[in-house]
Every structure is written in structure tokens, then in C-alpha cells.
C-alpha atoms as a PDB file:
ATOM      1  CA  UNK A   1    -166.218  22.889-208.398  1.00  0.00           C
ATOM      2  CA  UNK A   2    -169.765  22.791-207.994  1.00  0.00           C
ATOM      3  CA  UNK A   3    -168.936  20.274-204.930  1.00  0.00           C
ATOM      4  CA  UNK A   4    -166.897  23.397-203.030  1.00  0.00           C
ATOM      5  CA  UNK A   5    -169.713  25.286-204.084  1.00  0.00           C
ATOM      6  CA  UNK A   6    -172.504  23.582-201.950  1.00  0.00           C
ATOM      7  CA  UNK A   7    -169.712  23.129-198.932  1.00  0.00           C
ATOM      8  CA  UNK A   8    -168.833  26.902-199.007  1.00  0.00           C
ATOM      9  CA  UNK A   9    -171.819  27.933-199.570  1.00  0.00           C
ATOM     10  CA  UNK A  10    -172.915  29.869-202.967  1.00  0.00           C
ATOM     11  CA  UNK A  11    -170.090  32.071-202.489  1.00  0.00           C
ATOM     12  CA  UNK A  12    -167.839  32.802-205.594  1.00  0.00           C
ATOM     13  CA  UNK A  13    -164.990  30.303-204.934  1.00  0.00           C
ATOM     14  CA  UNK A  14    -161.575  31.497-206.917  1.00  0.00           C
ATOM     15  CA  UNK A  15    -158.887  29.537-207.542  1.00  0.00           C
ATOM     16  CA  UNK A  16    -155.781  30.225-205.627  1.00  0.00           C
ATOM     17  CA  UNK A  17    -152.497  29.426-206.446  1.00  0.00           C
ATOM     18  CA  UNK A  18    -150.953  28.062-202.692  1.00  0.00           C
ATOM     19  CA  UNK A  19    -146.927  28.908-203.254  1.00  0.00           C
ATOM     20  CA  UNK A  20    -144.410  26.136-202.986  1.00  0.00           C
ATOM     21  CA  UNK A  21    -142.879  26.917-199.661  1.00  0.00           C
ATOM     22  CA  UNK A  22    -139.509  27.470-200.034  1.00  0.00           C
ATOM     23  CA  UNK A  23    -136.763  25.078-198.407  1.00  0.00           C
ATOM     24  CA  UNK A  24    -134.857  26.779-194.971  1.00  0.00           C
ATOM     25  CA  UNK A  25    -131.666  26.517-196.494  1.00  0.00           C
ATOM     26  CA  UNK A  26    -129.682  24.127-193.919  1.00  0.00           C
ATOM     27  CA  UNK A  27    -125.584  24.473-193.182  1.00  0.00           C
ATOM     28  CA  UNK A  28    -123.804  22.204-194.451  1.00  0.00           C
ATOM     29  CA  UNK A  29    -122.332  19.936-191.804  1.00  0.00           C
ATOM     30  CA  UNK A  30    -118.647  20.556-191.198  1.00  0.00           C
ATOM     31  CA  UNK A  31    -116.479  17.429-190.742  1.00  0.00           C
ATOM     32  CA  UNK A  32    -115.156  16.742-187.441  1.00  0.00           C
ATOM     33  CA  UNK A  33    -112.225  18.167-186.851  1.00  0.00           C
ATOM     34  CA  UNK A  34    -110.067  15.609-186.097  1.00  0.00           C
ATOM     35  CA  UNK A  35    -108.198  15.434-182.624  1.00  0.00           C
ATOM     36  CA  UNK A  36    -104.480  14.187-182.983  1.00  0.00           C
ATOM     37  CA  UNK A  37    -102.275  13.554-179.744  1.00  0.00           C
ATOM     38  CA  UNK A  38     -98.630  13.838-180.406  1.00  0.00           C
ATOM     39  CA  UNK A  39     -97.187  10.242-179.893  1.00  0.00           C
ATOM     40  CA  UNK A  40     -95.803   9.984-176.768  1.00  0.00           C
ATOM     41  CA  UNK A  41     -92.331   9.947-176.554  1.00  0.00           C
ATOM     42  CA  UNK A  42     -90.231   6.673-176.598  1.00  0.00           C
ATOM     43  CA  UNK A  43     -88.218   7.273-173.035  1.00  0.00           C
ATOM     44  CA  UNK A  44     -85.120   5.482-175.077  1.00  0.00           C
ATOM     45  CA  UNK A  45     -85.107   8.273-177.496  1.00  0.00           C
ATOM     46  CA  UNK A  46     -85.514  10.899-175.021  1.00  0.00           C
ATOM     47  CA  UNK A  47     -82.741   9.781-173.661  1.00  0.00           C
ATOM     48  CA  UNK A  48     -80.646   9.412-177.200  1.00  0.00           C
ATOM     49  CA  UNK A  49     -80.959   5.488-177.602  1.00  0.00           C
ATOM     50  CA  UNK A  50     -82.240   3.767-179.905  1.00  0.00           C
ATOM     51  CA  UNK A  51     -86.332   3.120-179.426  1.00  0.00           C
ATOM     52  CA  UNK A  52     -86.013  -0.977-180.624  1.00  0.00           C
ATOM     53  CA  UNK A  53     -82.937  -3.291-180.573  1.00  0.00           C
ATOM     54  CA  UNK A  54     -81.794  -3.479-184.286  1.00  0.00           C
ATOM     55  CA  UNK A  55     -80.235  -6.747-183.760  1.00  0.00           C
ATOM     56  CA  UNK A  56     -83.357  -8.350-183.147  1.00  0.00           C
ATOM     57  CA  UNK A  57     -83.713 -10.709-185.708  1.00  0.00           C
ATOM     58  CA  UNK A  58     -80.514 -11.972-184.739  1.00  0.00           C
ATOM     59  CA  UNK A  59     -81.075 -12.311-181.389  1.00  0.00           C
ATOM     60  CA  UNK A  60     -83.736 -15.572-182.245  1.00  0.00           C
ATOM     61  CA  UNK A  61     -80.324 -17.460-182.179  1.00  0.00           C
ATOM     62  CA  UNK A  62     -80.810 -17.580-178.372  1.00  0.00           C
ATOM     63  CA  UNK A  63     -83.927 -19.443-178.753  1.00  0.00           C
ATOM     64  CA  UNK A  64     -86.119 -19.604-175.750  1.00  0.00           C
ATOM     65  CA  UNK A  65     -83.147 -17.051-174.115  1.00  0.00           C
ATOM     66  CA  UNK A  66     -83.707 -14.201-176.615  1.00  0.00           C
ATOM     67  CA  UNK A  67     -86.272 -12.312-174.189  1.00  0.00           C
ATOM     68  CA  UNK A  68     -83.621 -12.155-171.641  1.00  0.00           C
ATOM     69  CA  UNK A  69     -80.593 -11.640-173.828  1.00  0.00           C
ATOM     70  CA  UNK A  70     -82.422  -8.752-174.716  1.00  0.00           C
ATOM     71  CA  UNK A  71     -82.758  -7.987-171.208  1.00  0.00           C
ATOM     72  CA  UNK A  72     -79.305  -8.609-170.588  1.00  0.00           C
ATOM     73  CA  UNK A  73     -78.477  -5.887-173.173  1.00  0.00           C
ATOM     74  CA  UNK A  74     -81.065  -3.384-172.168  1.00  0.00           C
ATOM     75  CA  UNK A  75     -83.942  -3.254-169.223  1.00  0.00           C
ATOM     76  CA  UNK A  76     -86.202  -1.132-167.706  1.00  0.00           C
ATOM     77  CA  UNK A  77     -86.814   2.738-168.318  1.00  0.00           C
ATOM     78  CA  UNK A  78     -84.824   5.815-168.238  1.00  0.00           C
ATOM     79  CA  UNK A  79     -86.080   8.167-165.797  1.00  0.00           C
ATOM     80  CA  UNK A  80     -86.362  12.008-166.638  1.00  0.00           C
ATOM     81  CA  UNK A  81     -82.770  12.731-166.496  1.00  0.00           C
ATOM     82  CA  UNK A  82     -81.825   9.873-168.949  1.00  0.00           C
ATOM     83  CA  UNK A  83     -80.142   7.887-166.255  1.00  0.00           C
ATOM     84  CA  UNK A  84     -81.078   6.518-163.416  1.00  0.00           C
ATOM     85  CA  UNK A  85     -81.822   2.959-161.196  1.00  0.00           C
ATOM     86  CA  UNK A  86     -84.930   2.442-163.068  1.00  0.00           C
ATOM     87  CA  UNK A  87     -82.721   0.790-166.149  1.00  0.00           C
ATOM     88  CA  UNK A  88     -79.555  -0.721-166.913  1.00  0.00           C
ATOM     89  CA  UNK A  89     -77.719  -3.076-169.008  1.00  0.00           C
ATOM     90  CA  UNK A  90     -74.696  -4.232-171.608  1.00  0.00           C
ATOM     91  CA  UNK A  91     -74.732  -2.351-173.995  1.00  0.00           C
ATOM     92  CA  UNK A  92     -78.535   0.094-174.048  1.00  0.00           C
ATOM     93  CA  UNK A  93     -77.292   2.179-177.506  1.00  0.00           C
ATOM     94  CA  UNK A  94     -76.660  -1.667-179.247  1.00  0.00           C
ATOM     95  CA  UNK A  95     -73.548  -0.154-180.255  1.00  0.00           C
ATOM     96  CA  UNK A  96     -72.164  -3.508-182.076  1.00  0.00           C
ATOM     97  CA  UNK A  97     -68.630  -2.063-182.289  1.00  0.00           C
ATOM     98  CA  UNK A  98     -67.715  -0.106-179.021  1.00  0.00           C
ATOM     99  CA  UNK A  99     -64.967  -1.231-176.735  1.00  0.00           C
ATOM    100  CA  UNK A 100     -64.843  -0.412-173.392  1.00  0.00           C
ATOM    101  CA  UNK A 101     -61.466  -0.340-171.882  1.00  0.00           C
ATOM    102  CA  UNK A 102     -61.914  -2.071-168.069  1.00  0.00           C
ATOM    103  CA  UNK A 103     -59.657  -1.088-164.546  1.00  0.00           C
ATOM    104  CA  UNK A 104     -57.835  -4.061-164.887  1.00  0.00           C
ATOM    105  CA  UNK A 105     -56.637  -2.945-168.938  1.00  0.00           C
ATOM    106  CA  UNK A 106     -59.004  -5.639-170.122  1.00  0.00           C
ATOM    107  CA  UNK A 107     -61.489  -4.445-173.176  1.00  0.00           C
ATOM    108  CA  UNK A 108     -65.181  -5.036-173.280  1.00  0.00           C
ATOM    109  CA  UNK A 109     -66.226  -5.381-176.953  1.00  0.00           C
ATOM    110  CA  UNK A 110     -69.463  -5.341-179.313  1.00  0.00           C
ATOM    111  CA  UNK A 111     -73.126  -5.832-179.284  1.00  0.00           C
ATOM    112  CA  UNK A 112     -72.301  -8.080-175.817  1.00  0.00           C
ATOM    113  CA  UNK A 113     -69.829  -6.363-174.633  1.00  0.00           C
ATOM    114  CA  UNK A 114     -67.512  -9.472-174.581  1.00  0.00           C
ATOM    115  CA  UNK A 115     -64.603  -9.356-172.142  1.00  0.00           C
ATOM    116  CA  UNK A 116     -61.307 -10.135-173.552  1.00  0.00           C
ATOM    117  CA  UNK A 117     -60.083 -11.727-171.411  1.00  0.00           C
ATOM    118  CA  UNK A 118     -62.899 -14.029-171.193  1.00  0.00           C
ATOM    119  CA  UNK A 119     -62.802 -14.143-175.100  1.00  0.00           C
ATOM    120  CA  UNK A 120     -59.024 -15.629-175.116  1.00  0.00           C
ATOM    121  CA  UNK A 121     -60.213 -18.120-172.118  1.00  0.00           C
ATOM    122  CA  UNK A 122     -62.851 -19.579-174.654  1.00  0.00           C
ATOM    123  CA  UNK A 123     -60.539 -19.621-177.441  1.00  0.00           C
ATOM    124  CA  UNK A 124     -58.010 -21.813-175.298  1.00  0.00           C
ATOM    125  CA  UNK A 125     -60.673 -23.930-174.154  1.00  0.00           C
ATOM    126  CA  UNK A 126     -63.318 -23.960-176.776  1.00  0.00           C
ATOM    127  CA  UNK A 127     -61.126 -22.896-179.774  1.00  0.00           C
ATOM    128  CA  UNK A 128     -62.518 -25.415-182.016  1.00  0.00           C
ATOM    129  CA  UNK A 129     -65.860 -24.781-181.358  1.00  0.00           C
ATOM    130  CA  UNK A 130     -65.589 -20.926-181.976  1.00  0.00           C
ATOM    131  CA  UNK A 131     -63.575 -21.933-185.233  1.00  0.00           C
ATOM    132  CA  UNK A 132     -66.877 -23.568-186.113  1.00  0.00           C
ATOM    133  CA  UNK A 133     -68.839 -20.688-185.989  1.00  0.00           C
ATOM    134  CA  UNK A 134     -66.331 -18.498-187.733  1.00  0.00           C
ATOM    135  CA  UNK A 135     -64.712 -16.494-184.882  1.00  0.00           C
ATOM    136  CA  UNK A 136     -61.112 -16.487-184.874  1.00  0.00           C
ATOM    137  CA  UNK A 137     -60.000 -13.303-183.369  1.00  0.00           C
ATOM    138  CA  UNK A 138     -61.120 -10.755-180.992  1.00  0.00           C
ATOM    139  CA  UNK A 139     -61.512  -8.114-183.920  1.00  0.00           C
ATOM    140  CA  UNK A 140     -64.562 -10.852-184.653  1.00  0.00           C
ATOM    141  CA  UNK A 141     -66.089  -9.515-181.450  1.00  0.00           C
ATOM    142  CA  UNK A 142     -67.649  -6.442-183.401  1.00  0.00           C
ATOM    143  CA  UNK A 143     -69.825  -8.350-185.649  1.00  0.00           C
ATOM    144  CA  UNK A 144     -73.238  -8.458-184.203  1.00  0.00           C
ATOM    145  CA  UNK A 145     -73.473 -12.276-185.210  1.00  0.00           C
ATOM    146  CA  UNK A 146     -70.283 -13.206-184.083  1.00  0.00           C
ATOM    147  CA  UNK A 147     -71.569 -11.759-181.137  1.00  0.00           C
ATOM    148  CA  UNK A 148     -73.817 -13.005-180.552  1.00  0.00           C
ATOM    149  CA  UNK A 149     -72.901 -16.766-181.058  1.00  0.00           C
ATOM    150  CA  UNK A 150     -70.178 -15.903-178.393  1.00  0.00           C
ATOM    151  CA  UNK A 151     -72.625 -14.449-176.009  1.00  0.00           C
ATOM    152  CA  UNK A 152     -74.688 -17.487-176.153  1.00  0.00           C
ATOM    153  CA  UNK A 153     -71.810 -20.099-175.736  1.00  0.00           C
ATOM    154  CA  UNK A 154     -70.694 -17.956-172.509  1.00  0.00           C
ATOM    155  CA  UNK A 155     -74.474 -17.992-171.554  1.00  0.00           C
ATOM    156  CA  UNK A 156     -74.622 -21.719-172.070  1.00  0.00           C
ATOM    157  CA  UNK A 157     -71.474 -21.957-169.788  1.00  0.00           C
ATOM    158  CA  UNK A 158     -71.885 -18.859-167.097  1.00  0.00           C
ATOM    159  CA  UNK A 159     -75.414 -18.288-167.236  1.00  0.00           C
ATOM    160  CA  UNK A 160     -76.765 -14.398-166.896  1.00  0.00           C
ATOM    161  CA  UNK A 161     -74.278 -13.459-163.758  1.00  0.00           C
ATOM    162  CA  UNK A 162     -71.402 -13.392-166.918  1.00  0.00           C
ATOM    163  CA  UNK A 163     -73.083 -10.046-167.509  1.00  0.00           C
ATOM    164  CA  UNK A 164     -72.242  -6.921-164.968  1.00  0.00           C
ATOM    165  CA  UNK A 165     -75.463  -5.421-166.579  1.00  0.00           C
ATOM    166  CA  UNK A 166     -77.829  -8.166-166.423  1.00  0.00           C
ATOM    167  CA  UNK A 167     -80.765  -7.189-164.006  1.00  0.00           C
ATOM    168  CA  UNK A 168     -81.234  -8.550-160.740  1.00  0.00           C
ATOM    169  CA  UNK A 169     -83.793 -11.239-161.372  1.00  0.00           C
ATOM    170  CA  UNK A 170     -81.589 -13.094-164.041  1.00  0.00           C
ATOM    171  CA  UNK A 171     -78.497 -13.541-161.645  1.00  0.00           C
ATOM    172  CA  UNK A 172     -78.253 -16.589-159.353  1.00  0.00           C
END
């Protein structure tokens, strides 16, 4: 004290209490809001069909074929109406057990839409063959494997052009 005293002078030096300065109170930060974008929409849905082939698993029995099988059975996009040029194919709802009855009173059947009148060439050429894999009738034609296996043993004979559907690019 006596040290303030001689700095200050001989003036009476009181003690002063300095107050604790009070904290600004701060906001507290508010999260983010977070920004969400609707998904965009699949254009298969739009246009009521299925977004992803549910067959796809099944579809490794083409081997290095499966990408265009798939192709084969579905390509491209719909365009705003649903239909259009910009997409095509077999069968685009992978509808495993739809016929389609043809000009000529033929039937187009399953996942590949199979022809039947292809189907009962096979069986008189290849009969023991399709025995092997278990198809015996047309009515066989609606089981996705079955199929399947068919579609790849006209594939292995015919190539892509077997398919009306098939795009452009896989047809000789």
C-alpha cells in the first residue's frame, strides 16, 4: 500500500472493489437445418414398371450375356408420356407369366416372352436337352428359370435378332 502511496502521490488511496463483468449472454447456435431433395423419380416407375429387374440373380445364368439379356428384356428410358422410341424391349414389367397371343395365333410366353412355336421347334430338335434342364411343356415357359435356360439355348442358337424387342445394336 505504501508503494501506491508514493506513485499516487500522498493521496488517501481506498480500496475498490472492480465488479466481475458480466458474460454477454451468446445464442445458442441452431443446427443446420438440413436440406433434403426428394429422390428423383425412377422413369420405370413413373411409368408403372418395375424400377430393377427382379430376376436378376437369375439372369447370371447367361454369363458374360446377362448385360444384354437384360437389355433384350428392357432398354433405354421412358419418355414423359410412358412410351415412346427412347425404350423398348421383351418383356419391360418382367412379367414372368404373361402370354401374348401373336397375328399368326402363336403365344408369346414368360419372363422371355418365348414363342411357341419356336418352343415346340426346340422340343423336336433339342428335346433331350430341354429334358435336361427340366422343361417339358410349354406351361414350363412361366417359370422365370425355365425361362430363362430356354432363352439362353435360343440365344446360343439365334443370337439377339430371336428377340422382336432386342435394341438395334444387338441385332446382326
Amino acid at each position: 500500500m505504501e508503494m501506491i502511496k508514493k506513485i499516487l502521490g500522498e493521496k488517501d488511496v481506498k480500496a475498490q472493489m472492480v465488479p466481475t463483468p458480466t458474460p454477454t449472454p451468446t445464442a445458442t447456435p441452431q443446427p443446420t437445418p438440413e436440406v433434403t431433395t426428394p429422390p428423383t423419380p425412377n422413369p420405370w416407375e413413373q411409368a408403372g414398371r418395375p424400377a430393377t429387374n427382379p430376376y436378376a440373380e437369375q439372369m447370371s445364368a447367361f454369363g458374360e450375356n446377362a448385360g444384354n439379356m437384360e437389355r433384350v428384356l428392357r432398354w433405354g428410358e421412358p419418355d414423359d408420356q410412358g412410351y415412346g422410341a427412347n425404350y423398348g424391349g421383351e418383356n419391360l414389367s418382367y412379367n414372368a407369366e404373361g402370354d401374348n397371343q401373336n397375328s399368326d395365333g402363336s403365344i408369346d410366353r414368360g419372363l422371355f416372352q418365348i414363342n411357341s412355336n419356336t418352343f415346340a421347334d426346340f422340343l423336336r430338335r433339342k428335346g433331350d436337352v430341354m429334358t435336361s434342364l427340366g422343361i417339358t411343356s410349354f406351361e414350363d415357359m412361366k417359370d422365370p428359370q425355365k425361362n430363362i435356360q430356354m432363352a439362353k439355348l435360343i440365344l446360343e442358337e439365334q443370337g439377339y435378332g430371336a428377340w422382336y424387342g432386342a435394341p438395334a445394336d444387338l441385332k446382326p
